[in-house]
C-alpha atoms as a PDB file:
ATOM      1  CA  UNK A   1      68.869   2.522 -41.764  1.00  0.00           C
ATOM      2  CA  UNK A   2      65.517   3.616 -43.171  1.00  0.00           C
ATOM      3  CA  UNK A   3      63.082   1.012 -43.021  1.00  0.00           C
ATOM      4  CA  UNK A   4      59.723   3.234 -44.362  1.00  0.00           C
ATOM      5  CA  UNK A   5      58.722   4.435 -47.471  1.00  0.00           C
ATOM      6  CA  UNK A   6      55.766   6.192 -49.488  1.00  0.00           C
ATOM      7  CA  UNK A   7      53.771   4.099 -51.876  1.00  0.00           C
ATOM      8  CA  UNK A   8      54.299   5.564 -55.581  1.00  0.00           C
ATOM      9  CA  UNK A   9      52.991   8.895 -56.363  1.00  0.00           C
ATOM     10  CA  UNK A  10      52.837   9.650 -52.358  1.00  0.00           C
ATOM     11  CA  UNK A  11      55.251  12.363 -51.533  1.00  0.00           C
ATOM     12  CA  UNK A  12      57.989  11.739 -48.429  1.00  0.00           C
ATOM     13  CA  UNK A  13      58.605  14.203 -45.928  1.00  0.00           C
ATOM     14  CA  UNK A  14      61.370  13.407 -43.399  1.00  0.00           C
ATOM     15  CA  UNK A  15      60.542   9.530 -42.556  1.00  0.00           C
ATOM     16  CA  UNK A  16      57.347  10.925 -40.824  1.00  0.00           C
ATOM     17  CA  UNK A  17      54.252  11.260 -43.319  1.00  0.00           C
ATOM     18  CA  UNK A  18      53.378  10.638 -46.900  1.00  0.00           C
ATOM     19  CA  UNK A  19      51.178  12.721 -48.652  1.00  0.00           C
ATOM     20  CA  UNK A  20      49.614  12.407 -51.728  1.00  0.00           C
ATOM     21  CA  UNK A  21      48.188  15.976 -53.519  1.00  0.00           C
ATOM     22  CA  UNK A  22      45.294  15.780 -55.534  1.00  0.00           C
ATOM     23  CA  UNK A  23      45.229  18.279 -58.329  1.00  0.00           C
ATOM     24  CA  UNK A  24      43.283  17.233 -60.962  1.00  0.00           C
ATOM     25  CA  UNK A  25      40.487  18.976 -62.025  1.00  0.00           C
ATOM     26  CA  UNK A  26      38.356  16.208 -62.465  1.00  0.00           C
ATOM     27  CA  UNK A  27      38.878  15.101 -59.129  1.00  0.00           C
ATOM     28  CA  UNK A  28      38.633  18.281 -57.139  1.00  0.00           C
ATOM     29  CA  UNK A  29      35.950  17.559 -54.169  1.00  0.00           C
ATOM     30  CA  UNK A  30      33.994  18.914 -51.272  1.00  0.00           C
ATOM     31  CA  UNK A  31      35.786  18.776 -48.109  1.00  0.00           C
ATOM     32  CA  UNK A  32      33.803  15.516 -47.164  1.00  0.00           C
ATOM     33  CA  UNK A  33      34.265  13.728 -50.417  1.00  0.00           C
ATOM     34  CA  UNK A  34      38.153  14.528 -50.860  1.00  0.00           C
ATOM     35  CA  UNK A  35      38.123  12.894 -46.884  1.00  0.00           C
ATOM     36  CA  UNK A  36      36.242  10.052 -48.101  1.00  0.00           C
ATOM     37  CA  UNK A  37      38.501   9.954 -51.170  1.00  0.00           C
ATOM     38  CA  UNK A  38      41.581   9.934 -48.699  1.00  0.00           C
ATOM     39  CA  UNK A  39      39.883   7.043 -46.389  1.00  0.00           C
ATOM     40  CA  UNK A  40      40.025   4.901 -49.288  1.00  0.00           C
ATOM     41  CA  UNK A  41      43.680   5.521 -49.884  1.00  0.00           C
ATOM     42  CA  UNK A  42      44.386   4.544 -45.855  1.00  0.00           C
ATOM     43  CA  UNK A  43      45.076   8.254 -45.514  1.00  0.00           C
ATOM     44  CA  UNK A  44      43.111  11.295 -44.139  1.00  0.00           C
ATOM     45  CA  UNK A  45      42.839  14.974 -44.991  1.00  0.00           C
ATOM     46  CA  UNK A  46      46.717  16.279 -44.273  1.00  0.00           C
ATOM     47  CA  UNK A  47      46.807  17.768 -40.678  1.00  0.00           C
ATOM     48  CA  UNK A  48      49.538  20.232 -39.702  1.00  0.00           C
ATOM     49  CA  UNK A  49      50.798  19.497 -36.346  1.00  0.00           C
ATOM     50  CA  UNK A  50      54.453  21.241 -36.443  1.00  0.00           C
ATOM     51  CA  UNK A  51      55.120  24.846 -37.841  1.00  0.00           C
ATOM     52  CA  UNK A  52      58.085  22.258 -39.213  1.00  0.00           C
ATOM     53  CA  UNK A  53      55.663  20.434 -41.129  1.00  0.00           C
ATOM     54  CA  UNK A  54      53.496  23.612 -41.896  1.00  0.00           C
ATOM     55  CA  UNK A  55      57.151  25.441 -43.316  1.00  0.00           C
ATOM     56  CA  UNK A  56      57.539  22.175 -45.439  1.00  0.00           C
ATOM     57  CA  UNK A  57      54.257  21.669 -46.576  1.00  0.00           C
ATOM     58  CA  UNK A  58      53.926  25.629 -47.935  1.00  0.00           C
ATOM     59  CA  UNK A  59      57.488  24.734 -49.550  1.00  0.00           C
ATOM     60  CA  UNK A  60      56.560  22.233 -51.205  1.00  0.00           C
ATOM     61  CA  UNK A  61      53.448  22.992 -52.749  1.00  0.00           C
ATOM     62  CA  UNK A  62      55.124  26.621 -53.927  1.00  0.00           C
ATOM     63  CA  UNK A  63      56.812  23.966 -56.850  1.00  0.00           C
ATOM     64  CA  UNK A  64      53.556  23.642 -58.713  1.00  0.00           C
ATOM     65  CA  UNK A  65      51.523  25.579 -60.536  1.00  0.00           C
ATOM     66  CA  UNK A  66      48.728  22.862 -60.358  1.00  0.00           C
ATOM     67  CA  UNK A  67      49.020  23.680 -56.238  1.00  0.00           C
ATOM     68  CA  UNK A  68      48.717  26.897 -56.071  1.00  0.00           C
ATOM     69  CA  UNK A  69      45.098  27.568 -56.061  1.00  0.00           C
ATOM     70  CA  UNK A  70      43.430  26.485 -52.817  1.00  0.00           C
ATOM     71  CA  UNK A  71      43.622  23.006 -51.550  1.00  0.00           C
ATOM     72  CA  UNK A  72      41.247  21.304 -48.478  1.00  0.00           C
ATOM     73  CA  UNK A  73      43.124  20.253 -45.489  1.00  0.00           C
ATOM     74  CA  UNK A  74      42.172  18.363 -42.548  1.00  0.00           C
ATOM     75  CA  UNK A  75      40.641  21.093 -40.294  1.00  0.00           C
ATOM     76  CA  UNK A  76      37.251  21.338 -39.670  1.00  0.00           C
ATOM     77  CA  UNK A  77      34.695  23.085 -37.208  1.00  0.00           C
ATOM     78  CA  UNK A  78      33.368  21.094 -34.187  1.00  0.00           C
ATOM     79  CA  UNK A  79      31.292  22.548 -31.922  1.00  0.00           C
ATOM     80  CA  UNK A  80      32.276  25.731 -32.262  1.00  0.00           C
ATOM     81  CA  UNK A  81      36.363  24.567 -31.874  1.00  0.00           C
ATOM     82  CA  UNK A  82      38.815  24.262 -35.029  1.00  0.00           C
ATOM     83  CA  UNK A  83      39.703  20.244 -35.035  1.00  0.00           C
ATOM     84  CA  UNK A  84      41.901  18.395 -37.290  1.00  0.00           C
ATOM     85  CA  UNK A  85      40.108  14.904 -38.962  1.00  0.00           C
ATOM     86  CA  UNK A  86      41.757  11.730 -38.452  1.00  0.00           C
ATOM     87  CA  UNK A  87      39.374  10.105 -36.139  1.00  0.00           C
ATOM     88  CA  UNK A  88      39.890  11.892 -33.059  1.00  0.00           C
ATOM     89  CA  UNK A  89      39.131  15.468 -33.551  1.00  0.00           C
ATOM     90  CA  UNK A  90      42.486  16.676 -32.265  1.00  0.00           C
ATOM     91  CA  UNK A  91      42.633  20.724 -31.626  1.00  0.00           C
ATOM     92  CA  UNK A  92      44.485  22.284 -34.385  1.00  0.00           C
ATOM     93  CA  UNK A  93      47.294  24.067 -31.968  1.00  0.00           C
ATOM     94  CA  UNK A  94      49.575  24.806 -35.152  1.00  0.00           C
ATOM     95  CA  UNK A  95      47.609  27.675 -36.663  1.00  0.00           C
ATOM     96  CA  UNK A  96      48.141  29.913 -39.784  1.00  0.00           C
ATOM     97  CA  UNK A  97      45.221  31.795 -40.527  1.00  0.00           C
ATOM     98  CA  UNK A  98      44.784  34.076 -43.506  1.00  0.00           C
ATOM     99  CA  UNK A  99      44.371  38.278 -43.021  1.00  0.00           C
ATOM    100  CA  UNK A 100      41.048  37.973 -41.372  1.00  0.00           C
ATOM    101  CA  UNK A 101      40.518  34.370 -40.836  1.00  0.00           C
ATOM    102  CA  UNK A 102      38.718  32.497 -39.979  1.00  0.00           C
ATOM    103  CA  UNK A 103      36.433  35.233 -41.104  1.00  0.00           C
ATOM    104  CA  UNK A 104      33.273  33.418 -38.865  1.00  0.00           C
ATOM    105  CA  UNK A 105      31.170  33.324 -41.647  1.00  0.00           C
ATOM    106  CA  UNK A 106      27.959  31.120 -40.938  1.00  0.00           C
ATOM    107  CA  UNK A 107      28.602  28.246 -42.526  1.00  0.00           C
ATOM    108  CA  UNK A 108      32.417  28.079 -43.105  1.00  0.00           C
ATOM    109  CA  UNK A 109      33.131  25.167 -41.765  1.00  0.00           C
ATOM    110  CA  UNK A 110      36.045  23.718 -43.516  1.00  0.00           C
ATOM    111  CA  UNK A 111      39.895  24.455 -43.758  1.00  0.00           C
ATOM    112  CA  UNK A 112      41.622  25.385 -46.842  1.00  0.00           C
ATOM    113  CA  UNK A 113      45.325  26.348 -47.776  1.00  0.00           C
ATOM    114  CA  UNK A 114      44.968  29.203 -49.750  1.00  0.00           C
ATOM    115  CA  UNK A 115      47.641  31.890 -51.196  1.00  0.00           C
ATOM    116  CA  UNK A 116      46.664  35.278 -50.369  1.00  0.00           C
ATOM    117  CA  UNK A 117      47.751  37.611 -52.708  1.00  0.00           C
ATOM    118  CA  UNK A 118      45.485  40.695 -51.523  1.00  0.00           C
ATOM    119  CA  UNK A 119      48.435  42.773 -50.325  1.00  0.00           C
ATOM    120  CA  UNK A 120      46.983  43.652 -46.729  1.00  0.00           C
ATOM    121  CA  UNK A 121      49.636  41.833 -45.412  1.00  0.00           C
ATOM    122  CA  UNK A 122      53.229  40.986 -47.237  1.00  0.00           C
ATOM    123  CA  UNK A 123      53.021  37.597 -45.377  1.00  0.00           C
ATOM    124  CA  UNK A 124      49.463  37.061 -46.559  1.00  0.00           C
ATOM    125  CA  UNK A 125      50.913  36.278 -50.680  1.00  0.00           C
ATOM    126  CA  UNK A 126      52.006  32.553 -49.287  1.00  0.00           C
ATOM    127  CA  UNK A 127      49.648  29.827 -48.080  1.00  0.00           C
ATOM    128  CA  UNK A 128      47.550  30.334 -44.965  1.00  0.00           C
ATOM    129  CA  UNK A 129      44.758  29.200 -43.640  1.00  0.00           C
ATOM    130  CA  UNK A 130      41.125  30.029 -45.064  1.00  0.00           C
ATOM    131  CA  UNK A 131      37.799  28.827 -43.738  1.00  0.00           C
ATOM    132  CA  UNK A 132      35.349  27.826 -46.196  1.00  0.00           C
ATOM    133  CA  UNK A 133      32.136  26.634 -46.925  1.00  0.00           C
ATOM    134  CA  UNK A 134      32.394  22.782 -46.942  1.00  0.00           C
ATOM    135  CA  UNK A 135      30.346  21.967 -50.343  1.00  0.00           C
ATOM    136  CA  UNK A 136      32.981  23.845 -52.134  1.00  0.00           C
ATOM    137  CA  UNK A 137      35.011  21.719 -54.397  1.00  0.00           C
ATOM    138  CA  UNK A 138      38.707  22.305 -53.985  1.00  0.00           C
ATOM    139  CA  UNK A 139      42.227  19.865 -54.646  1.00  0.00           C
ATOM    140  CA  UNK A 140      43.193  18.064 -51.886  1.00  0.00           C
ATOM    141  CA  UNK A 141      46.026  16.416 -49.730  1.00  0.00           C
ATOM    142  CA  UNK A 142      45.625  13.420 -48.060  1.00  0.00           C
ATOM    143  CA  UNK A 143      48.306  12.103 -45.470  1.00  0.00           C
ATOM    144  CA  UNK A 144      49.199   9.161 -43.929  1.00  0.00           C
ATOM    145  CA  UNK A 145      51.791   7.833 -41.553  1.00  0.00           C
ATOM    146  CA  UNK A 146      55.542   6.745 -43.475  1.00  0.00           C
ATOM    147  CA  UNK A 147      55.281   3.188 -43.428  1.00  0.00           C
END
């Protein structure tokens, strides 16, 4: 018997997490706003912890053309170690970086799902992992637990 479910316009996956993907243009944020914007919603930046939930999550956002431009995730740099947000900086063990990535620029801080289309790589041309400069303003997706 399922007993959970996403509030409207939240997205279910497996009777595990809701996420809600923010794609708007006029609502596109730095990494710390679009976490703000995802406190307010009960939710935080999505963080991957399954390469279940990572297969899923590049499935599903591979149905919208509105997705498929980079979008901030929950990973961050602390102290020189990628974390996810959520309140207890927990190590980001499920990993898919990008051709090159995290590249170590100074300054990119922040986690982004991007689709790499440069070719160096034929697995690079579906989303990985990209670190970025946190000011940038991206779409989002928050996640929170299925209720």
């Amino acid at each position: 018997m399922v007993t959970g479910v996403c509030d409207p316009g939240w997205v279910e996956r497996t009777q595990e997490s809701c996420y809600k993907f923010i794609t708007s243009y006029n609502q596109k944020a730095s990494w710390a706003r679009a976490e703000a914007s995802c406190v307010s919603m009960q939710s935080h930046l999505a963080s991957i912890d399954s390469y279940q939930e990572l297969i899923w999550m590049k499935g599903y956002r591979t149905r919208s053309n509105a997705l498929m431009s980079g979008s901030w995730i929950g990973g961050y740099k602390k102290d020189g170690k990628w974390v996810w947000t959520g309140g207890n900086d927990k190590p980001m063990t499920v990993t898919d970086w990008g051709y090159g990535e995290p590249s170590g620029r100074s300054g990119e801080n922040c986690v982004e799902l991007y689709s790499f289309e440069d070719g160096r790589d034929a697995r690079d041309k579906w989303y990985k992992y990209n670190d970025l400069y946190c000011g940038v303003t991206r779409s989002y997706i928050c996640e929170k637990s299925f209720k």
